[in-house]
N, C-alpha and C. Protein backbone atom coordinates (compact mmCIF):
# COMPACT_ATOMS: atom_id res chain seq x y z
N UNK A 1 8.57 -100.82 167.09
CA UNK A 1 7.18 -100.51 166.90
C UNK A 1 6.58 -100.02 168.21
N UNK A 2 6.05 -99.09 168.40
CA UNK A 2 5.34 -98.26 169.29
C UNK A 2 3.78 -98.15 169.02
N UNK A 3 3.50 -98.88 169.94
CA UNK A 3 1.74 -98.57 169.89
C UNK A 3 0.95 -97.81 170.70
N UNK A 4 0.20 -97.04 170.79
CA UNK A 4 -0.71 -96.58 171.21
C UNK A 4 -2.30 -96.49 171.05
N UNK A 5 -2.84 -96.68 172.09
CA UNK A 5 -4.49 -97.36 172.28
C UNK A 5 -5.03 -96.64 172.90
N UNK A 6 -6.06 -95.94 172.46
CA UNK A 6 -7.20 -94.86 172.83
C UNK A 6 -8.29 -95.02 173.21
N UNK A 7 -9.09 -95.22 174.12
CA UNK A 7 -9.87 -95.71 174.88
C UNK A 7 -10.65 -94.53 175.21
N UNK A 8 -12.31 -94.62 175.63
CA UNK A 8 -13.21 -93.98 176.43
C UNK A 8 -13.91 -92.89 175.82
N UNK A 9 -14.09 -93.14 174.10
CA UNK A 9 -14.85 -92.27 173.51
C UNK A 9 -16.23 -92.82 173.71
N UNK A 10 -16.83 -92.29 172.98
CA UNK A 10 -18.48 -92.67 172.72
C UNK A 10 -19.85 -91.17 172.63
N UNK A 11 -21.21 -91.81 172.94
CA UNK A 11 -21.59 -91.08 172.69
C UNK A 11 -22.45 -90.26 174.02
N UNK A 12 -22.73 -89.13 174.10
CA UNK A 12 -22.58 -87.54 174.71
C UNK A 12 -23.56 -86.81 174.73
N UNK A 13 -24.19 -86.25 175.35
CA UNK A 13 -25.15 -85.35 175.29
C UNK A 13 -24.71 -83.88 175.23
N UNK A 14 -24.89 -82.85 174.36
CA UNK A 14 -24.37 -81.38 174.44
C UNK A 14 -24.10 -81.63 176.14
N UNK A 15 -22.93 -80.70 176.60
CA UNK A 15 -22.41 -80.22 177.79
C UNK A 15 -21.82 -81.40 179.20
N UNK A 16 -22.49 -82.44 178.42
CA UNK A 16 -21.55 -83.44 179.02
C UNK A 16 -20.19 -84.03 178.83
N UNK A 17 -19.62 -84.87 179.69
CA UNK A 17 -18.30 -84.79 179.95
C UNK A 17 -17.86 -86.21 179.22
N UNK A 18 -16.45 -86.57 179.19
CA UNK A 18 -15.66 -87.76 178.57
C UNK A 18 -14.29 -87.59 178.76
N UNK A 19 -13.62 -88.81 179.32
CA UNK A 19 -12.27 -89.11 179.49
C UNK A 19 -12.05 -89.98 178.80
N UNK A 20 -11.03 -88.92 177.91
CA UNK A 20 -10.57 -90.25 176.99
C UNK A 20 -8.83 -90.23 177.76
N UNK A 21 -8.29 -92.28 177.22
CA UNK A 21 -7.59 -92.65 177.60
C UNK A 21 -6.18 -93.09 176.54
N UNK A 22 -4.89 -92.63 176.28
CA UNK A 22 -3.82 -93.05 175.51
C UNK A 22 -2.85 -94.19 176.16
N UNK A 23 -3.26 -95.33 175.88
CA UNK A 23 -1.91 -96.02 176.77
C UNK A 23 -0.69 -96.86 175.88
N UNK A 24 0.61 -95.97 176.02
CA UNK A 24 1.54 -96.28 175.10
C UNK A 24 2.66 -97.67 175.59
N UNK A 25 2.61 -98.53 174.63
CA UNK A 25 3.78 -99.56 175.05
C UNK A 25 5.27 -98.90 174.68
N UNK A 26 6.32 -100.12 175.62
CA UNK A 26 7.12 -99.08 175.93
C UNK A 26 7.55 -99.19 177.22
N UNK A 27 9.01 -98.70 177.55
CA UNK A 27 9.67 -98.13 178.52
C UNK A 27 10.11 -96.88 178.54
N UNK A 28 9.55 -96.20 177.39
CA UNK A 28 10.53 -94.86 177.24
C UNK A 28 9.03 -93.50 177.04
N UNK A 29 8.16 -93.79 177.62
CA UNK A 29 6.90 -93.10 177.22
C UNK A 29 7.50 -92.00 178.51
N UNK A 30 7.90 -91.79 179.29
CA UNK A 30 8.21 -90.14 179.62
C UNK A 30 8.89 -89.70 178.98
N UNK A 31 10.02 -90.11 177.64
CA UNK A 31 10.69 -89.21 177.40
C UNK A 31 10.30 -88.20 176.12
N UNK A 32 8.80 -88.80 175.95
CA UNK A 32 8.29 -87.87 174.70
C UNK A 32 6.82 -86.70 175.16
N UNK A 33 7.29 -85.74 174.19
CA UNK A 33 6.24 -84.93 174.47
C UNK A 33 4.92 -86.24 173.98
N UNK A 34 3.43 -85.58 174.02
CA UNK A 34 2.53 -86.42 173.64
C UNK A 34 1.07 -85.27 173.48
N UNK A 35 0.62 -85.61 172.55
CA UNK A 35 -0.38 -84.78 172.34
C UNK A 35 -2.11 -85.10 171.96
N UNK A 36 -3.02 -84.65 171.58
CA UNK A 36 -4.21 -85.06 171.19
C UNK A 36 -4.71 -84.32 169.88
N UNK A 37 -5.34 -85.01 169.01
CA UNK A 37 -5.60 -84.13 167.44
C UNK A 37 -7.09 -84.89 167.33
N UNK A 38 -7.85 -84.10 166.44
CA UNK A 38 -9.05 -84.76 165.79
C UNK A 38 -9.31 -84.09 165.28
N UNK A 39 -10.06 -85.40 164.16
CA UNK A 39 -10.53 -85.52 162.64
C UNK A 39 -12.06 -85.45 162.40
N UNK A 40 -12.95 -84.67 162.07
CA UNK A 40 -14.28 -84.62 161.87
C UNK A 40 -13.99 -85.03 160.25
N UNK A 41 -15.33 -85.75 159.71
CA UNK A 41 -15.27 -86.32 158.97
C UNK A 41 -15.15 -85.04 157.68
N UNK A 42 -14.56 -85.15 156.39
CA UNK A 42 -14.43 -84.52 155.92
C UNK A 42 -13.24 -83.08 155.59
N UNK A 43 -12.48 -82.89 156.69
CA UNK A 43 -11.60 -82.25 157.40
C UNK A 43 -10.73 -83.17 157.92
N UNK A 44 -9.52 -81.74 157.77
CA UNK A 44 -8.27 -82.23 158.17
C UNK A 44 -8.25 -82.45 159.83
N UNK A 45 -7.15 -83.14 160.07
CA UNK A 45 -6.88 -83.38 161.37
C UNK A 45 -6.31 -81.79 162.26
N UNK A 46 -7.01 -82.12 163.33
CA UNK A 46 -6.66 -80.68 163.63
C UNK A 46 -6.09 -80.66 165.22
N UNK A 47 -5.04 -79.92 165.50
CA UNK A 47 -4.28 -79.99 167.20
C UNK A 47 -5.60 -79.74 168.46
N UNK A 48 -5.28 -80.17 169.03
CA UNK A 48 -6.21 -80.42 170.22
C UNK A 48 -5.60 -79.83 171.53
N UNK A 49 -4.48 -80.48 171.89
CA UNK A 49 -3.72 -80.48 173.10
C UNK A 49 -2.74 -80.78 173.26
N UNK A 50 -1.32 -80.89 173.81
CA UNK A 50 -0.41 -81.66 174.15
C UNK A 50 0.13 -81.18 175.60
N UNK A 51 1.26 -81.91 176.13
CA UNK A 51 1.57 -82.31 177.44
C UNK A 51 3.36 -82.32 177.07
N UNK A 52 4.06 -81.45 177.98
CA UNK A 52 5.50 -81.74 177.57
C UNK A 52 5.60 -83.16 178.81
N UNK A 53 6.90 -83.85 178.79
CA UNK A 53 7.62 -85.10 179.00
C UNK A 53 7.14 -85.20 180.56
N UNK A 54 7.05 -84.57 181.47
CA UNK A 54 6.54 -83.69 183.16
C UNK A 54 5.30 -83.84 183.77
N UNK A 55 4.83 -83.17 182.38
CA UNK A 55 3.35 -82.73 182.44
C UNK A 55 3.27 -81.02 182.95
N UNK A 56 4.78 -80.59 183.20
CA UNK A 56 4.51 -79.59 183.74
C UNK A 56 4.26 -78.17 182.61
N UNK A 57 3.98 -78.60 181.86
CA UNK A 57 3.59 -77.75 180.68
C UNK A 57 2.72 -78.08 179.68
N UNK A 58 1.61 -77.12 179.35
CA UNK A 58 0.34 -78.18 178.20
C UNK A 58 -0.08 -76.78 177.29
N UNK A 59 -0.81 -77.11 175.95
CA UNK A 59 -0.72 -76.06 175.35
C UNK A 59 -2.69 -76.86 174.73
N UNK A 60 -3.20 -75.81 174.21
CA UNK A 60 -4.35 -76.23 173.72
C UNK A 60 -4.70 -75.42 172.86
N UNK A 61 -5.75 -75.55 171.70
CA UNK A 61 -6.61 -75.22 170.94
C UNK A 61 -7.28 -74.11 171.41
N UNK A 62 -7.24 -73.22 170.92
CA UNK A 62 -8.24 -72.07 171.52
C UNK A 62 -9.92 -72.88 171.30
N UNK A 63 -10.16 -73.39 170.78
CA UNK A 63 -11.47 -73.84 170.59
C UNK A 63 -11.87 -74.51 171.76
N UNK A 64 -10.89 -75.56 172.82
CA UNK A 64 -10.79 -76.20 173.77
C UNK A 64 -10.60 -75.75 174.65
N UNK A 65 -9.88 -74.46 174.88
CA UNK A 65 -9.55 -74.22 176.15
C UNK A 65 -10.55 -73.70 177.10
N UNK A 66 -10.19 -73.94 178.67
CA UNK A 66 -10.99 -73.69 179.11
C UNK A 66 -11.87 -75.01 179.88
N UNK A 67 -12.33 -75.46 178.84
CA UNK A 67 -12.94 -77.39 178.98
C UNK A 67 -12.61 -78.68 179.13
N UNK A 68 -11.40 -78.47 177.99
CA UNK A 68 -10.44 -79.75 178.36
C UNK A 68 -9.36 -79.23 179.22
N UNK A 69 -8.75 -80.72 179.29
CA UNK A 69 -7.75 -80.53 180.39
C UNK A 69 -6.96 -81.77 179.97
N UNK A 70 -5.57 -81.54 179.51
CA UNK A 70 -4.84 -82.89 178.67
C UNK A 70 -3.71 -83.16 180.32
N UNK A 71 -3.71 -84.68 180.80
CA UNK A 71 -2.59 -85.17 182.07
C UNK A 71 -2.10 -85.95 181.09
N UNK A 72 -1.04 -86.16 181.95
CA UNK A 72 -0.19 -87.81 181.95
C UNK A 72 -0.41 -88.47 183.04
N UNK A 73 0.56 -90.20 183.14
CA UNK A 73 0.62 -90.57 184.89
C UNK A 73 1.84 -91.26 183.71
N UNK A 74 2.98 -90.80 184.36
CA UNK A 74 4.09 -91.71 183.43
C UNK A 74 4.10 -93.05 184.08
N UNK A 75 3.96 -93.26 185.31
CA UNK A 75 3.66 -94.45 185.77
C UNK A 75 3.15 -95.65 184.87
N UNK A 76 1.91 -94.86 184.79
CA UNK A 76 1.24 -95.91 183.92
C UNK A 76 1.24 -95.70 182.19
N UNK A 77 2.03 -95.25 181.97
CA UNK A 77 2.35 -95.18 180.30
C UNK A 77 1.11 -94.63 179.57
N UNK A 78 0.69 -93.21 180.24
CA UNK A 78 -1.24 -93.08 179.82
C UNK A 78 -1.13 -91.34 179.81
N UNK A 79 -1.71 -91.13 179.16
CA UNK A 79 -2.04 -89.79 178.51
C UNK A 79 -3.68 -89.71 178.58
N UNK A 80 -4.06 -88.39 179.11
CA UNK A 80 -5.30 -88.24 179.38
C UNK A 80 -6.00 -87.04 178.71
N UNK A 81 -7.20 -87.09 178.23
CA UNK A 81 -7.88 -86.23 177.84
C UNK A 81 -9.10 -85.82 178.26
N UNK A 82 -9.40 -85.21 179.59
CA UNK A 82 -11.01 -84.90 180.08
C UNK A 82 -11.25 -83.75 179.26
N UNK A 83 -12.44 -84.12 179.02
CA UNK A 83 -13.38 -83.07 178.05
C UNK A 83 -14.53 -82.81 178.63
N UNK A 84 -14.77 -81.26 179.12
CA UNK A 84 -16.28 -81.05 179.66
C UNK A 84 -17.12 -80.31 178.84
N UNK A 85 -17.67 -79.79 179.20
CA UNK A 85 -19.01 -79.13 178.46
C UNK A 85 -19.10 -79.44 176.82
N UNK A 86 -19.11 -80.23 176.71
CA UNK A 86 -19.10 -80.79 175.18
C UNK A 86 -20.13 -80.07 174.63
N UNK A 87 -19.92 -79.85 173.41
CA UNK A 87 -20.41 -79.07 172.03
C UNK A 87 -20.28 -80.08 170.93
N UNK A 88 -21.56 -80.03 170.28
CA UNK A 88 -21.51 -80.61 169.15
C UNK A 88 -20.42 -80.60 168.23
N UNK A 89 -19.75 -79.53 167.96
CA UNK A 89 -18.33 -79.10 167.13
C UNK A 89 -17.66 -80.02 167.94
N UNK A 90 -17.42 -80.84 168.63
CA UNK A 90 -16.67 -81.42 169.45
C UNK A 90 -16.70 -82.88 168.09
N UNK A 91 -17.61 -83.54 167.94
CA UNK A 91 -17.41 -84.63 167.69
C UNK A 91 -16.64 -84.56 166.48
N UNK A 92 -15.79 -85.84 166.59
CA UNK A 92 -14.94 -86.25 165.93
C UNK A 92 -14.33 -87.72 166.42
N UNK A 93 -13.07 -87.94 165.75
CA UNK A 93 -12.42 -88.71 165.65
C UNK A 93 -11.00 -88.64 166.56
N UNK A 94 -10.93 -88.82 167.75
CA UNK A 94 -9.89 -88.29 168.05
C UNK A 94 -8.29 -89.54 168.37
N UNK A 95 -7.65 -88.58 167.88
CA UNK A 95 -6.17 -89.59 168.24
C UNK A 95 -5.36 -88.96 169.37
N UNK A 96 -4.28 -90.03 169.71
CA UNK A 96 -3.44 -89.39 170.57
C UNK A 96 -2.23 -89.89 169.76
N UNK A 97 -0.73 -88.37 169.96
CA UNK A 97 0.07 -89.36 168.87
C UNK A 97 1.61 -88.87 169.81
N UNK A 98 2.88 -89.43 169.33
CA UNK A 98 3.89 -89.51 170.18
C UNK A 98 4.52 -88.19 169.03
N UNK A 99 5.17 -87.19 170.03
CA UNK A 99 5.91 -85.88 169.38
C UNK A 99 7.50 -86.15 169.40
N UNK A 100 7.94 -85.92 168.05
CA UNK A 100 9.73 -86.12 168.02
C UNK A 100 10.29 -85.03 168.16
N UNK A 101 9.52 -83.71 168.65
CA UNK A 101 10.20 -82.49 168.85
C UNK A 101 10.60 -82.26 170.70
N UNK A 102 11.18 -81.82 171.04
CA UNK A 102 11.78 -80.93 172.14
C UNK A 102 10.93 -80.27 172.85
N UNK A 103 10.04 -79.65 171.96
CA UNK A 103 9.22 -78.27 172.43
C UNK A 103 8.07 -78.27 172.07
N UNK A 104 6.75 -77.95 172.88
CA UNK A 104 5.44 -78.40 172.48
C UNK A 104 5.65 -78.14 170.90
N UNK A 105 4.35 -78.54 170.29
CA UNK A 105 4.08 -78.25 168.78
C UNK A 105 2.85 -78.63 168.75
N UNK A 106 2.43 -77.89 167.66
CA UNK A 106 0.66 -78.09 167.54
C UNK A 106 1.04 -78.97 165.87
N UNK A 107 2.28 -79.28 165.24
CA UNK A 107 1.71 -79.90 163.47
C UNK A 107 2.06 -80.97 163.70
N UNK A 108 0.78 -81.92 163.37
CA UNK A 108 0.92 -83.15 163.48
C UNK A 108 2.19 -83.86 162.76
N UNK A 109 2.37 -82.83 161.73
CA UNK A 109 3.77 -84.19 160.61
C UNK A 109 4.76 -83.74 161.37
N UNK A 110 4.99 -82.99 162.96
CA UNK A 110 6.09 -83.74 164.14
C UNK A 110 5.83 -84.98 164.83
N UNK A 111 4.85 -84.97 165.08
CA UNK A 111 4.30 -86.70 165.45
C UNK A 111 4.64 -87.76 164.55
N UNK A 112 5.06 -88.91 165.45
CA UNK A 112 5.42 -90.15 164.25
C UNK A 112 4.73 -91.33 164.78
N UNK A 113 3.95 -91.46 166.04
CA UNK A 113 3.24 -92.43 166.14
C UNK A 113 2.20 -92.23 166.54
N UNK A 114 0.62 -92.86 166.09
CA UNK A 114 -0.41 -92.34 166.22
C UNK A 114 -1.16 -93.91 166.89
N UNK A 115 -2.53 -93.53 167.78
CA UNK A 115 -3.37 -94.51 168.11
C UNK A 115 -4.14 -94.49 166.82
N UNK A 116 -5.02 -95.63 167.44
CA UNK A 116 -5.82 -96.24 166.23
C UNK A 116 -6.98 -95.06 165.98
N UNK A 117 -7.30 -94.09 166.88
CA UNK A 117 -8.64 -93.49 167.21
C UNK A 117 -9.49 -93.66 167.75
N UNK A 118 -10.39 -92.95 168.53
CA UNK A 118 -11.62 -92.94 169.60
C UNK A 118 -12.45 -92.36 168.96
N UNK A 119 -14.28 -92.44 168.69
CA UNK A 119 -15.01 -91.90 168.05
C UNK A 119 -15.55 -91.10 169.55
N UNK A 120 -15.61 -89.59 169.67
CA UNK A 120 -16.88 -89.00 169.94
C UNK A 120 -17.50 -88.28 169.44
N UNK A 121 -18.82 -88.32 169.88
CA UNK A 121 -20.52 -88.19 169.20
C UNK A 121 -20.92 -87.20 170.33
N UNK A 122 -20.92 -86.10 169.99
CA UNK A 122 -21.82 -85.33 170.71
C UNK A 122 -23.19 -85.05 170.83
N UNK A 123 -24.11 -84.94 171.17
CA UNK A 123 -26.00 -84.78 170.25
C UNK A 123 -25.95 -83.61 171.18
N UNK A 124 -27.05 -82.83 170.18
CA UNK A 124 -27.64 -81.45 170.32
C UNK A 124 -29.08 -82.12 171.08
């Protein structure tokens, strides 16, 4: 069993910032890619970001890019998500989940382990 815990959502004013936090149990959390997805209510889950095994490679959402910025610290078994200039289209539900592929991927049904979720709330 592999868990992961998502930390440092909340709520936002348009164009302000949020770090959200993934911290996976485990000894083997460098050897997976790892990524970020969110769910606005009503809608499907949708790719966000991910990070290959390094960090030396990251892929994003055209909707995101630019603003966010997805790290790791394998050290500390933690996956990061800074988000700036927030936009209302921003809020959602966001997860962080563990990738069983090789090579980035944006479809979640390559992911097999997911956090519980972080709510952010953006206001206009």
């Amino acid at each position: 069993q592999v868990q992961l815990v998502e930390s440092g959502g909340g709520l936002v004013q348009a164009g302000g910032s949020l770090r959200l936090s993934c911290t996976a149990s485990g000894r083997t959390f460098s050897s997976f890619i790892m990524g970020w997805f969110r769910q606005a209510p009503g809608k499907e889950r949708e790719f966000v970001a991910s990070i290959t095994r390094s960090g030396g490679s990251t892929d994003y959402a055209d909707s995101v890019k630019g603003r966010f910025t997805i790290s790791r610290d394998n050290a500390k078994n933690t996956v990061y998500l800074q988000m700036n200039s927030l936009k209302p289209e921003d809020t959602a539900v966001y997860y962080c989940g563990r990738s069983t592929r090789v090579r980035l991927s944006r479809d979640s049904s390559e992911y097999d382990y997911w956090g519980q979720g972080t709510q952010v709330t953006v206001s206009s």
